[in-house]
ModelCIF file with pLDDT and N, C-alpha, C, O atoms, coordinates in Angstrom:
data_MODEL
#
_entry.id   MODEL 
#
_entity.id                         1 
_entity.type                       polymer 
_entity.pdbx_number_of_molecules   1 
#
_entity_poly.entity_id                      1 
_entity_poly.type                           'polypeptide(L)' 
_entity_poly.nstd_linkage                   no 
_entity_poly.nstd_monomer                   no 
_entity_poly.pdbx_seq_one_letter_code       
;(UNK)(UNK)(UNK)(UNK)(UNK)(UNK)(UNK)(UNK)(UNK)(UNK)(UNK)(UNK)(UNK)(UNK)(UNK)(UNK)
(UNK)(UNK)(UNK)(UNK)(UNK)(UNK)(UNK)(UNK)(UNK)(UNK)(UNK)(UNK)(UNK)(UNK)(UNK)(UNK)
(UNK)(UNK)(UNK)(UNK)(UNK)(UNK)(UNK)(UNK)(UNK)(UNK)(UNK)(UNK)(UNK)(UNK)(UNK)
;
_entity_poly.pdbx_seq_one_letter_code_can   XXXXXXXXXXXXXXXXXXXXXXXXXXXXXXXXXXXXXXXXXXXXXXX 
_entity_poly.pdbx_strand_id                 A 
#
loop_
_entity_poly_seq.entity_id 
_entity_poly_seq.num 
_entity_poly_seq.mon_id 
_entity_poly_seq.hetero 
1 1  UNK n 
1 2  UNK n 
1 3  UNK n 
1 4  UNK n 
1 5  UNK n 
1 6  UNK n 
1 7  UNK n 
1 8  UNK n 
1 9  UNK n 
1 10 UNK n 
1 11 UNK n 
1 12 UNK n 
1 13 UNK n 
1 14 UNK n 
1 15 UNK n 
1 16 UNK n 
1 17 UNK n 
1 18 UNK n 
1 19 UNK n 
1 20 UNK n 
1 21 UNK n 
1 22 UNK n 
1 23 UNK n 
1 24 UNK n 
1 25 UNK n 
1 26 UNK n 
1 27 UNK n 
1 28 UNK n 
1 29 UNK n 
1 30 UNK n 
1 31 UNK n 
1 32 UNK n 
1 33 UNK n 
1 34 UNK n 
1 35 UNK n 
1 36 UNK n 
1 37 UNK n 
1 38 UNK n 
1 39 UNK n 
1 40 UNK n 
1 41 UNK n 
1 42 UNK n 
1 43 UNK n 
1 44 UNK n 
1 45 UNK n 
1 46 UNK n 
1 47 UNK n 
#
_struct_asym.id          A 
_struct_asym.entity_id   1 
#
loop_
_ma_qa_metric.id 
_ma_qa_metric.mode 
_ma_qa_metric.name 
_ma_qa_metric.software_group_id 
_ma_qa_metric.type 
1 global pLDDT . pLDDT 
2 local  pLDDT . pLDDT 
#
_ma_qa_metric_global.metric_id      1 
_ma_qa_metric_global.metric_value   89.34 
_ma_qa_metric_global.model_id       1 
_ma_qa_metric_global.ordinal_id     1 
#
loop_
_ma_qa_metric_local.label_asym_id 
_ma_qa_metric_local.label_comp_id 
_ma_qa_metric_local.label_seq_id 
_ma_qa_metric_local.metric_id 
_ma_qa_metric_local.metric_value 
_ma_qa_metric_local.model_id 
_ma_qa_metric_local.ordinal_id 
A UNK 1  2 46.00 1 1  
A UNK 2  2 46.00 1 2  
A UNK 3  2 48.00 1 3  
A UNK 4  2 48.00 1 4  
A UNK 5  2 51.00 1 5  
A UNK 6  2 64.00 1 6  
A UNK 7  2 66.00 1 7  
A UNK 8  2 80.00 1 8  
A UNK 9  2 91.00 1 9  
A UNK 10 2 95.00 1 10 
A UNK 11 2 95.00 1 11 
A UNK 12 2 96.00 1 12 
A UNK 13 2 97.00 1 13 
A UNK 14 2 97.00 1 14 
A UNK 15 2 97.00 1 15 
A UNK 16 2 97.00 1 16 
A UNK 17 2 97.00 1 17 
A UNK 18 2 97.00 1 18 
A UNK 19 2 97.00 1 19 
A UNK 20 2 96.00 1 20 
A UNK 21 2 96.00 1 21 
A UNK 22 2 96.00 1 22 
A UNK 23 2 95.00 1 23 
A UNK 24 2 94.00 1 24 
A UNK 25 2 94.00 1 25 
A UNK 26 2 96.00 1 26 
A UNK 27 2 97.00 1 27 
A UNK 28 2 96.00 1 28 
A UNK 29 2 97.00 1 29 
A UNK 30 2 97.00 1 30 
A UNK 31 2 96.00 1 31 
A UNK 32 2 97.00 1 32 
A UNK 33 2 96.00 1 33 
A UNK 34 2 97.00 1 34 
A UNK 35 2 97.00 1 35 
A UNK 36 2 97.00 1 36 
A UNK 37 2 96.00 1 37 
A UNK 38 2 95.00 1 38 
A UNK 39 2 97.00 1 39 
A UNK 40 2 96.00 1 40 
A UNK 41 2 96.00 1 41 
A UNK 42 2 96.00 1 42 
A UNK 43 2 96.00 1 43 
A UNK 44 2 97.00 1 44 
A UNK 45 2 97.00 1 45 
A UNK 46 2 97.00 1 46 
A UNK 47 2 97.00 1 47 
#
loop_
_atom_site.group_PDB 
_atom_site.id 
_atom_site.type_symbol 
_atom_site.label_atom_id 
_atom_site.label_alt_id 
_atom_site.label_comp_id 
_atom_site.label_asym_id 
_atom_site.label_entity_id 
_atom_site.label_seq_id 
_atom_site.pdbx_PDB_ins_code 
_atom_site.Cartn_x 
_atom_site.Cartn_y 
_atom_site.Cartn_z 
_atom_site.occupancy 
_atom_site.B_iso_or_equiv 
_atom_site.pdbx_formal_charge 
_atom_site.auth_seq_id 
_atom_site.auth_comp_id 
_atom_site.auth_asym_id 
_atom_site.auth_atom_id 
_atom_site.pdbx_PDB_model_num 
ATOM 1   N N  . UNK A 1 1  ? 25.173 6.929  7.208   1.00 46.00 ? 1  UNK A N  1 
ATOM 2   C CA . UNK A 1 1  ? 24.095 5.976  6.953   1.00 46.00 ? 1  UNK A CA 1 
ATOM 3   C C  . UNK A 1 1  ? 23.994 5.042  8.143   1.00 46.00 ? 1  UNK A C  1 
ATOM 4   O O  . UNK A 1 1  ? 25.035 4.876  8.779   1.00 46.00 ? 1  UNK A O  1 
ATOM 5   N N  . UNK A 1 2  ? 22.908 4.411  8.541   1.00 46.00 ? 2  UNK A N  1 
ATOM 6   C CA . UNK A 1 2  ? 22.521 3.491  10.117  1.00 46.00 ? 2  UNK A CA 1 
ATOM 7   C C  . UNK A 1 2  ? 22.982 2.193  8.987   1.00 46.00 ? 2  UNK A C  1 
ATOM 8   O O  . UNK A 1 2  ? 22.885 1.689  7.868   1.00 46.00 ? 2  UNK A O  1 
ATOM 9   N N  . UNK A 1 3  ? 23.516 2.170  10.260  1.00 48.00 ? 3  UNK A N  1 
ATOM 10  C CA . UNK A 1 3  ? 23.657 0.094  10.026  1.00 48.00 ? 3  UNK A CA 1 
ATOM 11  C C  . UNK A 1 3  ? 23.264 -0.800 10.955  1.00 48.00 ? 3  UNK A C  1 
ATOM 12  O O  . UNK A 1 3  ? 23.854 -0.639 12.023  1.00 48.00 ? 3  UNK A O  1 
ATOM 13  N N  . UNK A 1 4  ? 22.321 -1.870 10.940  1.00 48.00 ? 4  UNK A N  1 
ATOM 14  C CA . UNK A 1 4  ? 21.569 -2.548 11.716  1.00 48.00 ? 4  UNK A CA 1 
ATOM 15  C C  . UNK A 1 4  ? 21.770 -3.359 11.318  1.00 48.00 ? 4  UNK A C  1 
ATOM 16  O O  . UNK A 1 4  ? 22.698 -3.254 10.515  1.00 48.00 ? 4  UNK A O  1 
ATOM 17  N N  . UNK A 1 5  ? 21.109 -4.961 11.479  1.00 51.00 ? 5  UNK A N  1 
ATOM 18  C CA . UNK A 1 5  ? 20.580 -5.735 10.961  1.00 51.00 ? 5  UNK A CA 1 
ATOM 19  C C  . UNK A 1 5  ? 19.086 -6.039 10.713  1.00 51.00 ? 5  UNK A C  1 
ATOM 20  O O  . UNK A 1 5  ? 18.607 -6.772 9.848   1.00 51.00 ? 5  UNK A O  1 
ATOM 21  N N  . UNK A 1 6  ? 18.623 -5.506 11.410  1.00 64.00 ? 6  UNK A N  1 
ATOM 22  C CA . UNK A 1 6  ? 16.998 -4.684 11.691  1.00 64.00 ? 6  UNK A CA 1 
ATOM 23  C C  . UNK A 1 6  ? 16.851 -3.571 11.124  1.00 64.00 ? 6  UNK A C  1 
ATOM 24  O O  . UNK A 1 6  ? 16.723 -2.639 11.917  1.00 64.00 ? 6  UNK A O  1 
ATOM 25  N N  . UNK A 1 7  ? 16.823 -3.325 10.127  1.00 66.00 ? 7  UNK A N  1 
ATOM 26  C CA . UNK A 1 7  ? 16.653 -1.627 9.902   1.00 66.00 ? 7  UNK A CA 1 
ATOM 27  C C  . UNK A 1 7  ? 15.067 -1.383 10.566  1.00 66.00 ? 7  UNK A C  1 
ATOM 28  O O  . UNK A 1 7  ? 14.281 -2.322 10.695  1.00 66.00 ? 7  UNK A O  1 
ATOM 29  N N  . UNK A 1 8  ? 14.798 -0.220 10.891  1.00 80.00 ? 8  UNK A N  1 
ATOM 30  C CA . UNK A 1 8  ? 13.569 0.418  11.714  1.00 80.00 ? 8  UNK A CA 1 
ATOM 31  C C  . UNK A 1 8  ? 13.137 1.007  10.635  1.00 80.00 ? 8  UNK A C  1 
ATOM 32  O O  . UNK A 1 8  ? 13.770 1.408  9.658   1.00 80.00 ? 8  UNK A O  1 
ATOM 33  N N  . UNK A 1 9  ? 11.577 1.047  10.960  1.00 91.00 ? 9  UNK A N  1 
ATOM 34  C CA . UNK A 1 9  ? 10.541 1.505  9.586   1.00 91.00 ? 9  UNK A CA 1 
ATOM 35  C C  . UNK A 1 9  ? 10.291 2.806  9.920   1.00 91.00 ? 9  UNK A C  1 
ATOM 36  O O  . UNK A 1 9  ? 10.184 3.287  11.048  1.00 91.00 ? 9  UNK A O  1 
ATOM 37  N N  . UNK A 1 10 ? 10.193 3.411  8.712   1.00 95.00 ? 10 UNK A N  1 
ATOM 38  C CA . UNK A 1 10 ? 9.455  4.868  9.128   1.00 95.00 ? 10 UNK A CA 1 
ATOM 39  C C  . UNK A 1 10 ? 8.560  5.248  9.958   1.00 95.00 ? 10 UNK A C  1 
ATOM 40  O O  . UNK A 1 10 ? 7.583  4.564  10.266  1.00 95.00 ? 10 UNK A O  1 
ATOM 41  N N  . UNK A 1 11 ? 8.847  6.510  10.446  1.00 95.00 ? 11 UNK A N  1 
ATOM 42  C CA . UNK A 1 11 ? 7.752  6.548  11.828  1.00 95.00 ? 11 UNK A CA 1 
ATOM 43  C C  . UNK A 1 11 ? 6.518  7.262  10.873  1.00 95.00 ? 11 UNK A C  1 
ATOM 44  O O  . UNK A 1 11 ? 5.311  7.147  11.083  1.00 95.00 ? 11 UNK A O  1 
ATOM 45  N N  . UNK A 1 12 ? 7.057  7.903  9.950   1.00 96.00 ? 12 UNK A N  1 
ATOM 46  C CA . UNK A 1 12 ? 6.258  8.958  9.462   1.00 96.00 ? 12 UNK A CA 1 
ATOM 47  C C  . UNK A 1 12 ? 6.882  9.291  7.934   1.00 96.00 ? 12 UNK A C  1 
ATOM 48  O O  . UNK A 1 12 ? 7.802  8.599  7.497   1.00 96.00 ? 12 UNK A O  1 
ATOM 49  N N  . UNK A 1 13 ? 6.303  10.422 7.139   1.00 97.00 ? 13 UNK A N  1 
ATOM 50  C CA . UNK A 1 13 ? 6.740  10.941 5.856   1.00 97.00 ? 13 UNK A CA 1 
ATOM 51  C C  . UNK A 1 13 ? 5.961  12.225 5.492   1.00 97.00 ? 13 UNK A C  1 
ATOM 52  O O  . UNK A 1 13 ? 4.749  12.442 5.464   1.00 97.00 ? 13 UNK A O  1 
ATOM 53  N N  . UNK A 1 14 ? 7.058  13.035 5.212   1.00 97.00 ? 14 UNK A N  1 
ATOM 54  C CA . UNK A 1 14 ? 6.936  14.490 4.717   1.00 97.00 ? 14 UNK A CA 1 
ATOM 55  C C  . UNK A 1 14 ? 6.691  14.422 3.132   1.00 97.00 ? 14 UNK A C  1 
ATOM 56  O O  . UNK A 1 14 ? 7.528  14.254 2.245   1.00 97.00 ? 14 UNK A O  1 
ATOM 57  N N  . UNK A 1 15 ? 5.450  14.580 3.042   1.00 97.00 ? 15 UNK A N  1 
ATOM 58  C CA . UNK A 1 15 ? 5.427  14.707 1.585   1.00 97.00 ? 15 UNK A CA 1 
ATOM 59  C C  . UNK A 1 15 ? 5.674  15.996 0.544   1.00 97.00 ? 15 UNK A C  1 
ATOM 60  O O  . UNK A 1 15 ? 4.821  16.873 0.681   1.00 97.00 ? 15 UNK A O  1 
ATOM 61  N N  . UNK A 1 16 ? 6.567  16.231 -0.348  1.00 97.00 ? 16 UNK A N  1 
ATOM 62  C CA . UNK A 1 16 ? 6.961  17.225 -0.914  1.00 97.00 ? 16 UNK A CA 1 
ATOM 63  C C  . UNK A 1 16 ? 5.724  17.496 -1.998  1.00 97.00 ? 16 UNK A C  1 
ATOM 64  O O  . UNK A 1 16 ? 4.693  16.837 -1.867  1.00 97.00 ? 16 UNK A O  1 
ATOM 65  N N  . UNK A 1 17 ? 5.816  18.265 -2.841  1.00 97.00 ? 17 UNK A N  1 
ATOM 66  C CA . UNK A 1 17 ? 4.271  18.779 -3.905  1.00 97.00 ? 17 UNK A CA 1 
ATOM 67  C C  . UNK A 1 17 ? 4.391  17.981 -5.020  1.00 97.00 ? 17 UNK A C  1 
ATOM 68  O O  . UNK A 1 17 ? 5.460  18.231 -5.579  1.00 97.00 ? 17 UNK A O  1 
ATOM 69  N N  . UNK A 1 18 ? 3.813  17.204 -5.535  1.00 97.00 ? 18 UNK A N  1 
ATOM 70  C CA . UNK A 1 18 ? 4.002  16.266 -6.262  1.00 97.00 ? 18 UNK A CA 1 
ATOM 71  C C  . UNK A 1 18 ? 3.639  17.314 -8.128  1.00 97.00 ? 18 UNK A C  1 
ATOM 72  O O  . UNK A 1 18 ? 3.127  18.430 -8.212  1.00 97.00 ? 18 UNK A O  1 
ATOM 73  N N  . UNK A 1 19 ? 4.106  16.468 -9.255  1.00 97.00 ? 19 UNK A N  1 
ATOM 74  C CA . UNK A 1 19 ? 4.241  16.831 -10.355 1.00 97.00 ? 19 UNK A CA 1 
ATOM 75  C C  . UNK A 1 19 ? 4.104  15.411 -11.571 1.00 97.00 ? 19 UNK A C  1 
ATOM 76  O O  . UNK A 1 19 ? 4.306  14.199 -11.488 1.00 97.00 ? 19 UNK A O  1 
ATOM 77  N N  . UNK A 1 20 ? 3.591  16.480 -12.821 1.00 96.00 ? 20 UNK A N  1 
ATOM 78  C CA . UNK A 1 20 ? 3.589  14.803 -13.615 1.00 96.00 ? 20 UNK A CA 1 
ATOM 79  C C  . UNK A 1 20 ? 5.086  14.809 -14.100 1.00 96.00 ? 20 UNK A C  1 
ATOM 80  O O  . UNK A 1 20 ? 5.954  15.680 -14.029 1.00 96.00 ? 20 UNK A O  1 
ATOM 81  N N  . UNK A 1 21 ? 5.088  13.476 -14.641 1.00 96.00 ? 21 UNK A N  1 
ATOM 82  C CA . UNK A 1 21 ? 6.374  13.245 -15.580 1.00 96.00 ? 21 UNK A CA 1 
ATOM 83  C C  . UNK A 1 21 ? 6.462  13.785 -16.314 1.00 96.00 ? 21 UNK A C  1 
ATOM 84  O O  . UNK A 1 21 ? 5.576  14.403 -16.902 1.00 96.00 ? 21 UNK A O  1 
ATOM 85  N N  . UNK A 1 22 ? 7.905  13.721 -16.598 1.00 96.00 ? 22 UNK A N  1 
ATOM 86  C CA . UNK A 1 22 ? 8.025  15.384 -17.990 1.00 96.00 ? 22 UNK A CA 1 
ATOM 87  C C  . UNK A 1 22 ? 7.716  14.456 -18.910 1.00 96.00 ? 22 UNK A C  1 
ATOM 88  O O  . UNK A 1 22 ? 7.704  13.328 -18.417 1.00 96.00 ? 22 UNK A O  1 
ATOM 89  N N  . UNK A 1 23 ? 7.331  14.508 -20.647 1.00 95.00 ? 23 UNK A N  1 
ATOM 90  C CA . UNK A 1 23 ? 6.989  14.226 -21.641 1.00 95.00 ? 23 UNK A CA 1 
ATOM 91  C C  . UNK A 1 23 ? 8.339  13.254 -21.805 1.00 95.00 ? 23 UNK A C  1 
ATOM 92  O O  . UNK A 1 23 ? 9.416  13.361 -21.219 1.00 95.00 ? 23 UNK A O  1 
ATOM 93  N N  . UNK A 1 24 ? 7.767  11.915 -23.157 1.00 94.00 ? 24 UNK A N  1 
ATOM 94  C CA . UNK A 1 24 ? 8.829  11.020 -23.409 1.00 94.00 ? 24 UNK A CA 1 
ATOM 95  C C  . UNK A 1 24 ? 10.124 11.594 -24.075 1.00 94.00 ? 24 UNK A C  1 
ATOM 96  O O  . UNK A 1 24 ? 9.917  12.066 -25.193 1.00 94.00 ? 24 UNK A O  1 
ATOM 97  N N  . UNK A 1 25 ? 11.326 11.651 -23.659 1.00 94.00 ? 25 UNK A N  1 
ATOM 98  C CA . UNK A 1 25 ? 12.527 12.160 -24.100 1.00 94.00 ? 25 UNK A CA 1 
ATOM 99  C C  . UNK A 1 25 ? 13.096 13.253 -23.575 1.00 94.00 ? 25 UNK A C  1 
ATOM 100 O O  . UNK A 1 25 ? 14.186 13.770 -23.822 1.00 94.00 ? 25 UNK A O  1 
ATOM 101 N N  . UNK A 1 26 ? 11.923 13.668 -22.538 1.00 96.00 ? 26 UNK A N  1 
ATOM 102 C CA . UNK A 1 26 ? 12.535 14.967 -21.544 1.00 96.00 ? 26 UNK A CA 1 
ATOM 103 C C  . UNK A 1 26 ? 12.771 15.008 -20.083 1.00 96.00 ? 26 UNK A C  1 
ATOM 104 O O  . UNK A 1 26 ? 11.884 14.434 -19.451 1.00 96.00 ? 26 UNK A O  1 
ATOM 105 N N  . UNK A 1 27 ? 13.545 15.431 -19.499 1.00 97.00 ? 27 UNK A N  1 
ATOM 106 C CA . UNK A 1 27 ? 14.273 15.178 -18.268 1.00 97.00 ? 27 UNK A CA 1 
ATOM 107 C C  . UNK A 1 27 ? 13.702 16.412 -17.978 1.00 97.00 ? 27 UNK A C  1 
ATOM 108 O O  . UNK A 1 27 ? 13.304 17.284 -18.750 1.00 97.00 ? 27 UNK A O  1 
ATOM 109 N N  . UNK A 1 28 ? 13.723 16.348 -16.096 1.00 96.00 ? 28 UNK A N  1 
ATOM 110 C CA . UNK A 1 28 ? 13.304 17.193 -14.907 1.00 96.00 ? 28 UNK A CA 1 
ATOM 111 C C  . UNK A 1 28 ? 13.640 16.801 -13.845 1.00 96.00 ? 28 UNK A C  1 
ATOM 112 O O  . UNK A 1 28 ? 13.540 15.666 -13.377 1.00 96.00 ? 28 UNK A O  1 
ATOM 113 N N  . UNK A 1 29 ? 14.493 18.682 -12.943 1.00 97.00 ? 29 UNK A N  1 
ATOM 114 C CA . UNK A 1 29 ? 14.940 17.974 -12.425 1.00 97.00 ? 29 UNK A CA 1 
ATOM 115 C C  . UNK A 1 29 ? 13.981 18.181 -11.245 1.00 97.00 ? 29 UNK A C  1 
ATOM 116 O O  . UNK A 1 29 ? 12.824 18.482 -11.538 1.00 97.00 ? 29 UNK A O  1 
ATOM 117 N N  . UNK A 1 30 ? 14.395 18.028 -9.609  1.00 97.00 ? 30 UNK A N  1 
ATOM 118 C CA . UNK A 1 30 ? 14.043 18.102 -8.239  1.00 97.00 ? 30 UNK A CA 1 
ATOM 119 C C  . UNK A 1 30 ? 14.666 17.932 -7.489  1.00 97.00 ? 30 UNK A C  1 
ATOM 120 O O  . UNK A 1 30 ? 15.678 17.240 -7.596  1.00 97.00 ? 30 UNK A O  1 
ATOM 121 N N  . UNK A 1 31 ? 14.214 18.617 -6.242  1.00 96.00 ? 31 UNK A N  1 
ATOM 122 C CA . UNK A 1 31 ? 15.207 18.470 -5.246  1.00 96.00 ? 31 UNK A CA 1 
ATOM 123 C C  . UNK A 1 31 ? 14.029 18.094 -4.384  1.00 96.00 ? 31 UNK A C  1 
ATOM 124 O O  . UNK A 1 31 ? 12.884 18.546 -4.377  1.00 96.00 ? 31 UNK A O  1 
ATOM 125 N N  . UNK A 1 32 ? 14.797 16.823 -3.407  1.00 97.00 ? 32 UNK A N  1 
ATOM 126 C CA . UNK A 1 32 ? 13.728 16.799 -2.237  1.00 97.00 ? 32 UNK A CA 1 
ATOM 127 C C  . UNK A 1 32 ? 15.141 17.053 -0.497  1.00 97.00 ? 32 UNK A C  1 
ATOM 128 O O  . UNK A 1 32 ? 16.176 16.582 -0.025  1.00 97.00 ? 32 UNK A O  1 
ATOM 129 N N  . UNK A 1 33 ? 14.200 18.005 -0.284  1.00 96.00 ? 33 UNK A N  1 
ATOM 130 C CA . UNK A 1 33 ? 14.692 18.932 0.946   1.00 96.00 ? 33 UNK A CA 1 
ATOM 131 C C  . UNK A 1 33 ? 14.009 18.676 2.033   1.00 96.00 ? 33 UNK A C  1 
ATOM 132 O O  . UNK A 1 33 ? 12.787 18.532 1.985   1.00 96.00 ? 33 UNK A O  1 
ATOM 133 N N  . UNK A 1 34 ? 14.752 18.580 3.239   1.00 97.00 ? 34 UNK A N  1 
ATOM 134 C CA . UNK A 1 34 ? 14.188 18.637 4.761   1.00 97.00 ? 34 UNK A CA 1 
ATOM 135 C C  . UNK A 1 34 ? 14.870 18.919 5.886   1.00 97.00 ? 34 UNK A C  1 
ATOM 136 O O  . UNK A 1 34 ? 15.660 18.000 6.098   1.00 97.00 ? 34 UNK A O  1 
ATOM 137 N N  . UNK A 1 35 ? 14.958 20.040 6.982   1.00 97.00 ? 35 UNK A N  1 
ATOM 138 C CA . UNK A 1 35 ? 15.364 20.674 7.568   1.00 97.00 ? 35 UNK A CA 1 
ATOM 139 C C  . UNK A 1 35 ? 15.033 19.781 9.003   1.00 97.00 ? 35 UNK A C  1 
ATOM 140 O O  . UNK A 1 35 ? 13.896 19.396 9.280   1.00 97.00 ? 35 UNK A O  1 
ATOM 141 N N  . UNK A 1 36 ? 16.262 19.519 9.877   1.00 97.00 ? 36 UNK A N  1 
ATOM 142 C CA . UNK A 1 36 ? 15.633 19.150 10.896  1.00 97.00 ? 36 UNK A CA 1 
ATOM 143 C C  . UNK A 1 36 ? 15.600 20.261 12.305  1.00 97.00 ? 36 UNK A C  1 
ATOM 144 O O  . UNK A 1 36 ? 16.680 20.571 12.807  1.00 97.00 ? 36 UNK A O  1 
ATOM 145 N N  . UNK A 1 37 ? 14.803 20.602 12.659  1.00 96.00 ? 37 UNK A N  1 
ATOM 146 C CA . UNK A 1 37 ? 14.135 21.649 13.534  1.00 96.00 ? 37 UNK A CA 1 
ATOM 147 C C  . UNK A 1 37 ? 14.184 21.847 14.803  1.00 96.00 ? 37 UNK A C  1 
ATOM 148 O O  . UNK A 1 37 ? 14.090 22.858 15.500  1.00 96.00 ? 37 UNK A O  1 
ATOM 149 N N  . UNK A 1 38 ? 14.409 20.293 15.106  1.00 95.00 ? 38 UNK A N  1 
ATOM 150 C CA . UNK A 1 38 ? 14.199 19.478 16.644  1.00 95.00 ? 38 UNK A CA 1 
ATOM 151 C C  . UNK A 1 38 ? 15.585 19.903 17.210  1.00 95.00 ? 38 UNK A C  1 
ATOM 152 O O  . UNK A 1 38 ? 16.418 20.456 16.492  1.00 95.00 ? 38 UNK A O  1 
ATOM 153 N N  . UNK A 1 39 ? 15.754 19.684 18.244  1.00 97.00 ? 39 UNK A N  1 
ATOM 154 C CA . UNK A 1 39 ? 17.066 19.710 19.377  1.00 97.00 ? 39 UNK A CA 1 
ATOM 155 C C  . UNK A 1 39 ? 17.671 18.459 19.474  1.00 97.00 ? 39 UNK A C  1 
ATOM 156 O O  . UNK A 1 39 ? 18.692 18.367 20.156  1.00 97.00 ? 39 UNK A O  1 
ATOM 157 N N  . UNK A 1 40 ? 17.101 17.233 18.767  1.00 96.00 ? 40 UNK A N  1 
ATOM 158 C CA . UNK A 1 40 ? 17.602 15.956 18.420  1.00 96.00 ? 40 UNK A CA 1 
ATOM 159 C C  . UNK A 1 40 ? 18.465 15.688 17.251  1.00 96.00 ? 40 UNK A C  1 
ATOM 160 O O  . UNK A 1 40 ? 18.509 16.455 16.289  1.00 96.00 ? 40 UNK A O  1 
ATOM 161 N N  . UNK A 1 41 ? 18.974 14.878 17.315  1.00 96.00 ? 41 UNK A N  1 
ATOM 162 C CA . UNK A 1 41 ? 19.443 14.193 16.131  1.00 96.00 ? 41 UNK A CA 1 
ATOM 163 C C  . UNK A 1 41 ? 18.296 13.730 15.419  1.00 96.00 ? 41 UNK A C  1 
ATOM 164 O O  . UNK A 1 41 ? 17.311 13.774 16.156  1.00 96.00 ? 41 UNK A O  1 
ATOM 165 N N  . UNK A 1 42 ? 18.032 13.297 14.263  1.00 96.00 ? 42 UNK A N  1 
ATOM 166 C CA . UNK A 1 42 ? 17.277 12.972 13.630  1.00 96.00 ? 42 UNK A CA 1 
ATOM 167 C C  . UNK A 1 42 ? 17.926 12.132 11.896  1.00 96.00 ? 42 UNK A C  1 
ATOM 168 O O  . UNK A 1 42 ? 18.755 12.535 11.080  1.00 96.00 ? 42 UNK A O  1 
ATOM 169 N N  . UNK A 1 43 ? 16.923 10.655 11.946  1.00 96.00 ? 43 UNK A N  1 
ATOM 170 C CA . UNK A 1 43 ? 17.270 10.224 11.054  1.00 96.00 ? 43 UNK A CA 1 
ATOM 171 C C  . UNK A 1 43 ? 16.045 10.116 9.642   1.00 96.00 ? 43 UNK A C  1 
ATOM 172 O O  . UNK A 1 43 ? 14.815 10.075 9.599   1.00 96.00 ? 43 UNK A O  1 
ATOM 173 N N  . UNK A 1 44 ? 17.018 10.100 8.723   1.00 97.00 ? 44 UNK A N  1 
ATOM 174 C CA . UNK A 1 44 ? 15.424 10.472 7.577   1.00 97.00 ? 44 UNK A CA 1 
ATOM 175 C C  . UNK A 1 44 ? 16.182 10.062 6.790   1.00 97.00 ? 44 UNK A C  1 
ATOM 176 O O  . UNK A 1 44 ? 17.378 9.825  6.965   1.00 97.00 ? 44 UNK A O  1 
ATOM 177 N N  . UNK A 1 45 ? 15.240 9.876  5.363   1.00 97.00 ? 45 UNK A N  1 
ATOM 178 C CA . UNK A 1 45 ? 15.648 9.445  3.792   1.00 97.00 ? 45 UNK A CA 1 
ATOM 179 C C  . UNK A 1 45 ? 14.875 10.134 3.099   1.00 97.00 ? 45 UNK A C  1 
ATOM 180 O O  . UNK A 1 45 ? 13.775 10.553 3.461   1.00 97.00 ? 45 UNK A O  1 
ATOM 181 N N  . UNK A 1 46 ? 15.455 10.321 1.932   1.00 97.00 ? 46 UNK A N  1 
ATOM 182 C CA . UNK A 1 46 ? 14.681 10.967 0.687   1.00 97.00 ? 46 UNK A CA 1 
ATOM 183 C C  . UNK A 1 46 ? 14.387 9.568  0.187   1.00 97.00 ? 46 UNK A C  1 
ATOM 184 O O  . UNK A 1 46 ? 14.906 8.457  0.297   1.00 97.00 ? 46 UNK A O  1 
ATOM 185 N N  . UNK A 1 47 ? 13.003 10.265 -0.596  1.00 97.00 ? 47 UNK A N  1 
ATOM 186 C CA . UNK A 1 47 ? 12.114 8.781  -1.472  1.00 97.00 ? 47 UNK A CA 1 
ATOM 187 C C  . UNK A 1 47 ? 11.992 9.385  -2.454  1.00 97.00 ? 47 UNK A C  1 
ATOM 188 O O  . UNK A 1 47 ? 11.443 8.873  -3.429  1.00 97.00 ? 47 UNK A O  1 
#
């Protein structure tokens, strides 16, 4: 995890396929996934 005192804002966001909420009393799950591609290091968060 980065530690700053500044944390830096997103440059950008990968949006995954969105879905409704499961019905009241039912759970679902998801995974949010992202591959980094680049020859860099790269920093990211799931939302």
């Amino acid at each position: 995890a980065r530690t700053s005192s500044t944390a830096p804002s997103p440059t950008s966001f990968v949006d995954l396929p969105t879905q409704p909420l499961p019905a009241a009393g039912r759970s679902q799950t998801f995974t949010v996934s992202y591959r980094n591609d680049t020859a860099a290091d790269q920093t990211v968060a799931p939302q």
